[in-house]
N, C-alpha and C. Protein backbone atom coordinates (compact mmCIF):
# COMPACT_ATOMS: atom_id res chain seq x y z
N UNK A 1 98.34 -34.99 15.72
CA UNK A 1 97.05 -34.72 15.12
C UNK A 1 97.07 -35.25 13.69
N UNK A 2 96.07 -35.52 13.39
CA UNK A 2 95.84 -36.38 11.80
C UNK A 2 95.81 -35.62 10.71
N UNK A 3 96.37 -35.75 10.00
CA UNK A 3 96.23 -34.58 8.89
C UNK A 3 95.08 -35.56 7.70
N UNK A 4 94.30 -34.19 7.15
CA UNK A 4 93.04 -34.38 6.11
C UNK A 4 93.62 -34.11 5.00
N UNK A 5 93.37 -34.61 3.76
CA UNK A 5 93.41 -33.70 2.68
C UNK A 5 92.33 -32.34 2.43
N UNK A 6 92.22 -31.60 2.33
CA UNK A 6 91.32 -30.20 2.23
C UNK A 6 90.62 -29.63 3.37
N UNK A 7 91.81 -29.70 4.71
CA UNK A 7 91.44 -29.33 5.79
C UNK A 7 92.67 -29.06 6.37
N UNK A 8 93.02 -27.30 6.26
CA UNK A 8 94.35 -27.05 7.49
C UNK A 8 93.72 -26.38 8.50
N UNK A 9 94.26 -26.72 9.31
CA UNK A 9 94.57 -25.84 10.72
C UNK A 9 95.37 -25.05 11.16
N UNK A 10 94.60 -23.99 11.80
CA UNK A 10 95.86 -22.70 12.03
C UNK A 10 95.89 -21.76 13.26
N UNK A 11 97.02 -22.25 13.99
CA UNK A 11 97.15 -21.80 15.42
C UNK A 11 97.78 -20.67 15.49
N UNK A 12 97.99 -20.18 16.76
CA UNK A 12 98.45 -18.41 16.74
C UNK A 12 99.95 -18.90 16.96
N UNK A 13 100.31 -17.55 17.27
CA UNK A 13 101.80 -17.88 17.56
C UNK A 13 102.21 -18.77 18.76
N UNK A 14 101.11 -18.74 19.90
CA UNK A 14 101.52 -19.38 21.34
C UNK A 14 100.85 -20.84 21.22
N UNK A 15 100.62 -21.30 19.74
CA UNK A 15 100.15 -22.88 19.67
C UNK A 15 98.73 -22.95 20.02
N UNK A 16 97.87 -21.69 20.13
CA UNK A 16 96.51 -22.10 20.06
C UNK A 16 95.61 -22.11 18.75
N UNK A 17 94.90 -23.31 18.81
CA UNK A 17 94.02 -23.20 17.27
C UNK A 17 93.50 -22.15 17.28
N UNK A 18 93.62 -21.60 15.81
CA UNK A 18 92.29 -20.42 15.95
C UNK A 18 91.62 -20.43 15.06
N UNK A 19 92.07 -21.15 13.53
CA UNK A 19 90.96 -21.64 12.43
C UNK A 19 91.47 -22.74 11.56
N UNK A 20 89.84 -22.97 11.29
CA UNK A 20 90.11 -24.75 10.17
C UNK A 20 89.68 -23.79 8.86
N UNK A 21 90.27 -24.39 7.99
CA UNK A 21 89.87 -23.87 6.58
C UNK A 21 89.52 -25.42 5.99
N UNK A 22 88.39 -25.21 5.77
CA UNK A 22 87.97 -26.60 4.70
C UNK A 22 87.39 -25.73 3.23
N UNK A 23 88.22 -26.91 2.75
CA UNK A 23 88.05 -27.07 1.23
C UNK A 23 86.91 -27.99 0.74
N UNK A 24 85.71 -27.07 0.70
CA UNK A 24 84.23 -27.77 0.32
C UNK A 24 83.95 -28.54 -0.77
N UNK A 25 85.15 -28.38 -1.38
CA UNK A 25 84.82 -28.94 -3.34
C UNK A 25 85.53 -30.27 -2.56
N UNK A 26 86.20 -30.91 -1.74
CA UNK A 26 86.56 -32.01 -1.03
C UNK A 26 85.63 -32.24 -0.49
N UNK A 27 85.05 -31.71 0.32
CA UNK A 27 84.22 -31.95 2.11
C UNK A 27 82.65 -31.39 1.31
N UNK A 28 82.08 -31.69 0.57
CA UNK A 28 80.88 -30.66 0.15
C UNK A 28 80.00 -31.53 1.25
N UNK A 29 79.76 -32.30 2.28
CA UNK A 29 79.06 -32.98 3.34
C UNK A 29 78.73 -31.92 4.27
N UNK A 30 79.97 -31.09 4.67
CA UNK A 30 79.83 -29.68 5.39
C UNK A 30 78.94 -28.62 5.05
N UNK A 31 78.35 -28.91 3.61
CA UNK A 31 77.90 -27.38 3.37
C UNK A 31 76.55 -27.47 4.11
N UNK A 32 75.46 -28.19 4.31
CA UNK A 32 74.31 -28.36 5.33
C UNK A 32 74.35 -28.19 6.58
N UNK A 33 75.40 -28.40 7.22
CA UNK A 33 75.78 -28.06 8.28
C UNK A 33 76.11 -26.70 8.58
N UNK A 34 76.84 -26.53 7.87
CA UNK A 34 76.96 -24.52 7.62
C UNK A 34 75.64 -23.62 7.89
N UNK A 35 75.27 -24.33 6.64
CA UNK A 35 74.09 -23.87 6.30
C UNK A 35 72.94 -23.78 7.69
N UNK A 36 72.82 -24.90 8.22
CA UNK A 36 71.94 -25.19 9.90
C UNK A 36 72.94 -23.52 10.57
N UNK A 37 73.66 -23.77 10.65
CA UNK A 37 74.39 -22.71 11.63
C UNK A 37 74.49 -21.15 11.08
N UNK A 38 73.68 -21.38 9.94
CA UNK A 38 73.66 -20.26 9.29
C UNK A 38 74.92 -19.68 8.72
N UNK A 39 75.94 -20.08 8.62
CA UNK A 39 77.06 -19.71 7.75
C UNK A 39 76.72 -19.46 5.86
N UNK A 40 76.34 -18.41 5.25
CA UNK A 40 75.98 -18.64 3.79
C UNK A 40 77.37 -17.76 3.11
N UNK A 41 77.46 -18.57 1.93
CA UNK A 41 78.48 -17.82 1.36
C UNK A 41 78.49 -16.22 1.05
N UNK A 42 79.07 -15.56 0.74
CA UNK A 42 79.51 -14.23 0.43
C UNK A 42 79.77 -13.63 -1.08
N UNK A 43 78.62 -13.27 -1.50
CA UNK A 43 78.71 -13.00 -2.73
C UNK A 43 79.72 -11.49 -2.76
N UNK A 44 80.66 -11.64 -4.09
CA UNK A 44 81.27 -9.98 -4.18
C UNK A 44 80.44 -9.30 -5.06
N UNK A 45 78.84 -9.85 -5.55
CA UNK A 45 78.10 -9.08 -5.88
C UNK A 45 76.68 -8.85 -5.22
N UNK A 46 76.07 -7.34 -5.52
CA UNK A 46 74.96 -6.83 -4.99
C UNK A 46 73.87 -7.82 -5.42
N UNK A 47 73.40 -8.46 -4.49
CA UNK A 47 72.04 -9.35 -4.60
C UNK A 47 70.61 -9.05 -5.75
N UNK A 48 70.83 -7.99 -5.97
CA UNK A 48 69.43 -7.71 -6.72
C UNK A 48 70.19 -7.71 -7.98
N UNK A 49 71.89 -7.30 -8.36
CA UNK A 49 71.99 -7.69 -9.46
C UNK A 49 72.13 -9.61 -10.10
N UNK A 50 72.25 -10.03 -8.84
CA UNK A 50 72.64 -11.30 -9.39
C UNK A 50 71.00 -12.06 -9.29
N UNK A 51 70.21 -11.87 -8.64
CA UNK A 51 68.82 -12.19 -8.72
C UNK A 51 67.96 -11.52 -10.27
N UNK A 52 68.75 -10.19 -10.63
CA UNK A 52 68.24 -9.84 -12.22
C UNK A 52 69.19 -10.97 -13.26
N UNK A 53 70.50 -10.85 -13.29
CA UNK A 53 70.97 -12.36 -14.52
C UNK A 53 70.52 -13.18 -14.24
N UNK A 54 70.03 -14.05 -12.90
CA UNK A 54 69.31 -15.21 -12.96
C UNK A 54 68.43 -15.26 -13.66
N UNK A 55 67.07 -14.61 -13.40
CA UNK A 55 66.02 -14.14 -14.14
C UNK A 55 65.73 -14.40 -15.40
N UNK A 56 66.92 -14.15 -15.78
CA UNK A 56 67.26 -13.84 -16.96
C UNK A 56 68.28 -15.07 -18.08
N UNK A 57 68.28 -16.23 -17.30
CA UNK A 57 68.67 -17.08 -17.96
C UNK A 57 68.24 -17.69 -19.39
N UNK A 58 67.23 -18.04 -19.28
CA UNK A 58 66.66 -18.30 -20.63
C UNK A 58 66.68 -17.49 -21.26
N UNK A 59 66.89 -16.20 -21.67
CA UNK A 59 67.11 -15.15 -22.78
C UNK A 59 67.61 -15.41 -23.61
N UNK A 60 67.94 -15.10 -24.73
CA UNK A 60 68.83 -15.45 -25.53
C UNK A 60 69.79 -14.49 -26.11
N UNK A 61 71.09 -14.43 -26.59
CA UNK A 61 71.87 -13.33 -26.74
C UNK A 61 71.48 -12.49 -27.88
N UNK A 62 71.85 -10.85 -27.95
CA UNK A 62 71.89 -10.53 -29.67
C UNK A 62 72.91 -10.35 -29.98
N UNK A 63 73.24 -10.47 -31.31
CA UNK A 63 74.97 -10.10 -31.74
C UNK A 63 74.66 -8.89 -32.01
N UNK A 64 75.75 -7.80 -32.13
CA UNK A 64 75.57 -6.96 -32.43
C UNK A 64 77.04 -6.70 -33.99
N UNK A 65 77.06 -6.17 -34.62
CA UNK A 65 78.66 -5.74 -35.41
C UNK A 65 79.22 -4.69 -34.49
N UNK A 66 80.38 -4.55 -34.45
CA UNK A 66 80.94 -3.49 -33.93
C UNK A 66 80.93 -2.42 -34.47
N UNK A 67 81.13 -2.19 -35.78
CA UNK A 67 80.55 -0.70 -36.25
C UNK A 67 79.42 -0.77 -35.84
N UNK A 68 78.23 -1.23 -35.84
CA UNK A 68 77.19 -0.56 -35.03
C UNK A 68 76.55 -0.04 -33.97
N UNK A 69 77.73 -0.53 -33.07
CA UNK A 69 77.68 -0.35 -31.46
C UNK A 69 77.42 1.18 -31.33
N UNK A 70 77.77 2.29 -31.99
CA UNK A 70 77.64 3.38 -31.82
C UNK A 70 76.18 4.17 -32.71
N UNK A 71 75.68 3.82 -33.24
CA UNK A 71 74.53 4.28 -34.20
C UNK A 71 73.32 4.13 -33.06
């Protein structure tokens, strides 16, 4: 079998495939395809918080001093 760069394969113990891991920052051609099959990534955050920082991009920061953090 041909080996890829940013693509292993991984069989069980009795030599059957059981998963491809692709490396998308290589293969980013795959991600539409995913996507058709409905595969979407997995955020480790709650959706409504990451839909509020989006939102929220153009804001702009305030500084604060650190002695004042408490007043």
């Amino acid at each position: 079998m041909a080996q890829v760069a940013g693509i292993t394969v991984e069989r069980t113990a009795r030599g059957h495939l059981m998963y491809a891991r692709i490396d998308l920052r290589k293969h980013a051609k795959f991600i539409p395809m995913l996507k058709e099959m409905g595969i979407e990534e997995k955020s480790p955050y709650d959706r409504k918080f990451v839909e509020k920082i989006k939102s929220q991009e153009g804001m702009s920061a305030v500084k604060i001093k650190t002695e004042d953090i408490w007043k």
